[in-house]
N, C-alpha and C. Protein backbone atom coordinates (compact mmCIF):
# COMPACT_ATOMS: atom_id res chain seq x y z
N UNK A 1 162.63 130.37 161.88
CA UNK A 1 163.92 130.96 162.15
C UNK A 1 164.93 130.36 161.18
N UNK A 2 165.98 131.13 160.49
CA UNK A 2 166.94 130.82 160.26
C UNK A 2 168.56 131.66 160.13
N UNK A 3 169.32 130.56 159.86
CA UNK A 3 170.73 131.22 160.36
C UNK A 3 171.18 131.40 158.49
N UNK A 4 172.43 132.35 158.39
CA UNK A 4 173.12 132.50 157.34
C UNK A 4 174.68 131.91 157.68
N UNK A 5 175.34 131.39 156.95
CA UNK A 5 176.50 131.61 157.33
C UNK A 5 177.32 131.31 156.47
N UNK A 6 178.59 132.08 156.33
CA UNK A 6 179.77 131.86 155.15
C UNK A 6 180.70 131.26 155.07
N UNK A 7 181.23 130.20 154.59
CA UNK A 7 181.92 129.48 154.76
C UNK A 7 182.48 129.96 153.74
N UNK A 8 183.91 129.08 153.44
CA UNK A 8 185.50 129.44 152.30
C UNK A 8 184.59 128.94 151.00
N UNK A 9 184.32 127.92 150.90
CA UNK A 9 183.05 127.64 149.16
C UNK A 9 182.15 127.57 149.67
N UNK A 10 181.53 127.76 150.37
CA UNK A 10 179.71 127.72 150.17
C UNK A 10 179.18 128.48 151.17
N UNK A 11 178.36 129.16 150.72
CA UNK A 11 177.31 129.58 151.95
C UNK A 11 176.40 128.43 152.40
N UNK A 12 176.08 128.61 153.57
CA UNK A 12 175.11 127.55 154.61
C UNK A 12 174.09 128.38 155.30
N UNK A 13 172.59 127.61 154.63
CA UNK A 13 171.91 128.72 155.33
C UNK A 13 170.92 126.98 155.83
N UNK A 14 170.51 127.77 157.12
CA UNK A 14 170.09 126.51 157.89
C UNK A 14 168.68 127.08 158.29
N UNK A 15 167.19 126.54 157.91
CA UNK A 15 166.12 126.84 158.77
C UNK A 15 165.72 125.73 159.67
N UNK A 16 164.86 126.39 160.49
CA UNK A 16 165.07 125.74 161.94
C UNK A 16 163.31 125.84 161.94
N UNK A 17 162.94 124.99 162.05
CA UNK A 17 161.52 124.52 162.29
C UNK A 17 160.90 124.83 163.80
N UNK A 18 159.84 126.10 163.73
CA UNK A 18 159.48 126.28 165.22
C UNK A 18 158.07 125.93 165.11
N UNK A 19 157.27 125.41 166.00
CA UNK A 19 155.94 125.44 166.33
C UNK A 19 155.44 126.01 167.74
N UNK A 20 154.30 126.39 167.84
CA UNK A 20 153.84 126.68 169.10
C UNK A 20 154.27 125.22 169.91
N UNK A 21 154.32 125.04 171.62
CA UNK A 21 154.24 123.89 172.19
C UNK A 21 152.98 123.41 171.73
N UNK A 22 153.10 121.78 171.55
CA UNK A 22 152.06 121.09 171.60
C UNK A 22 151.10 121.18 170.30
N UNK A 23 151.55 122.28 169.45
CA UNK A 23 150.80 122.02 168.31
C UNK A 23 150.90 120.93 167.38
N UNK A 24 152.48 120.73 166.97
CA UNK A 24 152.73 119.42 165.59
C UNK A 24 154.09 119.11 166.64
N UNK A 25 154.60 117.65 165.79
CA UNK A 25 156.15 117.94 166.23
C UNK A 25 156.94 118.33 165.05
N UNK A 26 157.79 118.70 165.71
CA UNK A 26 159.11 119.41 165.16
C UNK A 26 159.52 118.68 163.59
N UNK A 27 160.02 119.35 163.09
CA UNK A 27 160.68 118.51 161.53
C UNK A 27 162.24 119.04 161.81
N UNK A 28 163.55 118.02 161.67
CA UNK A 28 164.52 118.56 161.30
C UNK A 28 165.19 119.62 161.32
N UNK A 29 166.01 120.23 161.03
CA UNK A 29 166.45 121.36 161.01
C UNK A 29 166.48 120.81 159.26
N UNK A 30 166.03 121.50 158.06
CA UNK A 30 166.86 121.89 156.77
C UNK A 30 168.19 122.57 156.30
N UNK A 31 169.33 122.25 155.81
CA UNK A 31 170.33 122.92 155.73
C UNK A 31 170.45 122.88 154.57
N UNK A 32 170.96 123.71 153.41
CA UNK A 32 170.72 124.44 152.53
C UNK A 32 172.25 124.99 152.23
N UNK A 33 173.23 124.29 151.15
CA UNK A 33 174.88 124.35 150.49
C UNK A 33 174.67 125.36 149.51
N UNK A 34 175.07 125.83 149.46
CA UNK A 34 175.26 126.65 148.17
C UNK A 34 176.36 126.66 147.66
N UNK A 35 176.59 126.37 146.15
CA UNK A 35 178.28 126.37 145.98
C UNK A 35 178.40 127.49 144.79
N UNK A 36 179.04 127.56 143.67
CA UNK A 36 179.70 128.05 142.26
C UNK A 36 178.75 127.54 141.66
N UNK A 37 178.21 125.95 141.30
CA UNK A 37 177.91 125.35 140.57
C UNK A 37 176.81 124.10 140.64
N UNK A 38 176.58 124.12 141.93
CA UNK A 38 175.01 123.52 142.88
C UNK A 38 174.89 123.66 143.92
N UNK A 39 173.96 123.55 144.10
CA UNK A 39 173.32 123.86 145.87
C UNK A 39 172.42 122.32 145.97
N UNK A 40 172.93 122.23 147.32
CA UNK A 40 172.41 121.12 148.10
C UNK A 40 172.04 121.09 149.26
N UNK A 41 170.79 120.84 149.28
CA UNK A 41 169.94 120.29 150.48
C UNK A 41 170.33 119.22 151.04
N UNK A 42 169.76 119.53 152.36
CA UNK A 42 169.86 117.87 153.64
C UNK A 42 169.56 118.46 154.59
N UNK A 43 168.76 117.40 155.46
CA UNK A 43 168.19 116.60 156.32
C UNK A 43 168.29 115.21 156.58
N UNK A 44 167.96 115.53 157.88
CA UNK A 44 168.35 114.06 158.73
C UNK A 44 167.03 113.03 158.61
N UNK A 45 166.92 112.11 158.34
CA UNK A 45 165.70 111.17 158.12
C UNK A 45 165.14 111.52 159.77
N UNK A 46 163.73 110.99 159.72
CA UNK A 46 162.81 110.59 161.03
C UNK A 46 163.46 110.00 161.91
N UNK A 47 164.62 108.93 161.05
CA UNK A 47 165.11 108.14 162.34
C UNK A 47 166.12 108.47 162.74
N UNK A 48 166.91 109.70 162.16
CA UNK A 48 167.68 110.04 162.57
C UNK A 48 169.16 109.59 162.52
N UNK A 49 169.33 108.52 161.67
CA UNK A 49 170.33 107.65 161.30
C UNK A 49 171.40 107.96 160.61
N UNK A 50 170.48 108.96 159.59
CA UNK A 50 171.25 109.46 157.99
C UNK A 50 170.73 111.18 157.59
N UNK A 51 171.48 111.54 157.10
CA UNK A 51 171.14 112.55 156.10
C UNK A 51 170.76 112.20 155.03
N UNK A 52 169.68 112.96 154.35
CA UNK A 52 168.88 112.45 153.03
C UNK A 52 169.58 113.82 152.22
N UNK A 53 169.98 113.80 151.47
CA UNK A 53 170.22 114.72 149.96
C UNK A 53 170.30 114.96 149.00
N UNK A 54 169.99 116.39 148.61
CA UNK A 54 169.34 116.52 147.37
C UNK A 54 170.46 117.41 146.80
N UNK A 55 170.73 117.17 145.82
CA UNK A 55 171.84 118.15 144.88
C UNK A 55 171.11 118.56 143.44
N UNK A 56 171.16 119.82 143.52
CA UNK A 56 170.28 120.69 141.99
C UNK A 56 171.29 121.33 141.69
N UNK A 57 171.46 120.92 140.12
CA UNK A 57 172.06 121.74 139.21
C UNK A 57 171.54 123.59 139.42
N UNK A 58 172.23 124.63 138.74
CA UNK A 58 171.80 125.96 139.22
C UNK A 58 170.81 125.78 137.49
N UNK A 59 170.31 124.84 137.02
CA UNK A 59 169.82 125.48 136.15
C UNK A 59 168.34 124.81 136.61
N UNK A 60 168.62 123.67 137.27
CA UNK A 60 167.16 123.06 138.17
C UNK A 60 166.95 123.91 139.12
N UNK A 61 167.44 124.37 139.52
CA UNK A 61 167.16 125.37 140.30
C UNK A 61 166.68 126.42 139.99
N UNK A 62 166.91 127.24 138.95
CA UNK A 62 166.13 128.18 138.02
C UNK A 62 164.72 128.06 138.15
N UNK A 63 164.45 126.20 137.37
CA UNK A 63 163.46 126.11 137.11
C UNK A 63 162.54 125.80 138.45
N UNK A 64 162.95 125.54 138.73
CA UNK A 64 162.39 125.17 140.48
C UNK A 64 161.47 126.42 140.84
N UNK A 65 162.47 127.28 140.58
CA UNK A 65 161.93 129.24 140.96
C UNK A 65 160.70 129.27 140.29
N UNK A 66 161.42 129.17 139.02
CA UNK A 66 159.71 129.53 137.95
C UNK A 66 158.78 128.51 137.95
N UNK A 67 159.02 127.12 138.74
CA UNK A 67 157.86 126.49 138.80
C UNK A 67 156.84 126.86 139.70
N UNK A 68 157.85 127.29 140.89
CA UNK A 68 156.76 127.65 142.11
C UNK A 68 155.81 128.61 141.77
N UNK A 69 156.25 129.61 141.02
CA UNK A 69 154.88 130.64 140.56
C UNK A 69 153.82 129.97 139.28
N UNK A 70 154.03 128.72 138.64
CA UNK A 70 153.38 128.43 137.34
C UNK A 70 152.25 127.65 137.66
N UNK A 71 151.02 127.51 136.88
CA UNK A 71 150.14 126.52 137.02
C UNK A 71 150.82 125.16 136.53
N UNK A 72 149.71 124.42 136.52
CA UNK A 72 149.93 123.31 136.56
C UNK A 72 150.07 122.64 134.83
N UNK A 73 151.11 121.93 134.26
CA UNK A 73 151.19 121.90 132.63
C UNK A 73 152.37 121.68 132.52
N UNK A 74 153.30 121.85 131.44
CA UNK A 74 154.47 121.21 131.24
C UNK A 74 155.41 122.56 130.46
N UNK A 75 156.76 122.39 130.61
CA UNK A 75 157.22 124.05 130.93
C UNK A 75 158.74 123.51 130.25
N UNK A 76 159.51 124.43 128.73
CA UNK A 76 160.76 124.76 129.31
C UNK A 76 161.42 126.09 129.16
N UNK A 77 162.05 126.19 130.08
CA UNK A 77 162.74 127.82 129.91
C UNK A 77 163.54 128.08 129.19
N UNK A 78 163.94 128.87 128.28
CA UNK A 78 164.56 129.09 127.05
C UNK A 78 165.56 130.01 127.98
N UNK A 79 167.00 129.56 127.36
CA UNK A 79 168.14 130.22 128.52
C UNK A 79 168.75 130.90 126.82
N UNK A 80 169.18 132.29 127.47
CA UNK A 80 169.73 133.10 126.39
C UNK A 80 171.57 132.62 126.55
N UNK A 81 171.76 132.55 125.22
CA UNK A 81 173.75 132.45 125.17
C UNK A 81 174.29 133.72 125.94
């Protein structure tokens, strides 16, 4: 499951971790910033203490995209002016 939502700079999109009962436990909720100029991830550690986060440039992020479909090897994307 997840939610969308719009905020004044960023969209917030939040997935929500379901399992059957009793299969695994639960992970976090992931929440997911989007801004103009990076998007950032977070989650709350195991212990629940802190948020852990990740901030990607939109051009790591690009590559992020085209990594998930690539084998395995070493890669760069040629960005047009």
């Amino acid at each position: 499951m997840f939610t969308i939502e719009h905020d004044f700079d960023a969209t917030v999109i939040t997935l929500i971790d379901e399992a059957d009962a009793g299969t695994r436990p639960l992970n976090e909720d992931v929440v997911i910033l989007t801004f103009d100029d990076r998007v950032v991830v977070e989650q709350m550690t195991p212990e629940g203490n802190e948020v852990a986060r990740i901030t990607f440039t939109l051009e790591q992020l690009e590559e992020l995209r085209a990594a998930l479909d690539l084998p395995e090897g070493n890669y760069r994307l040629s960005r047009g002016d």
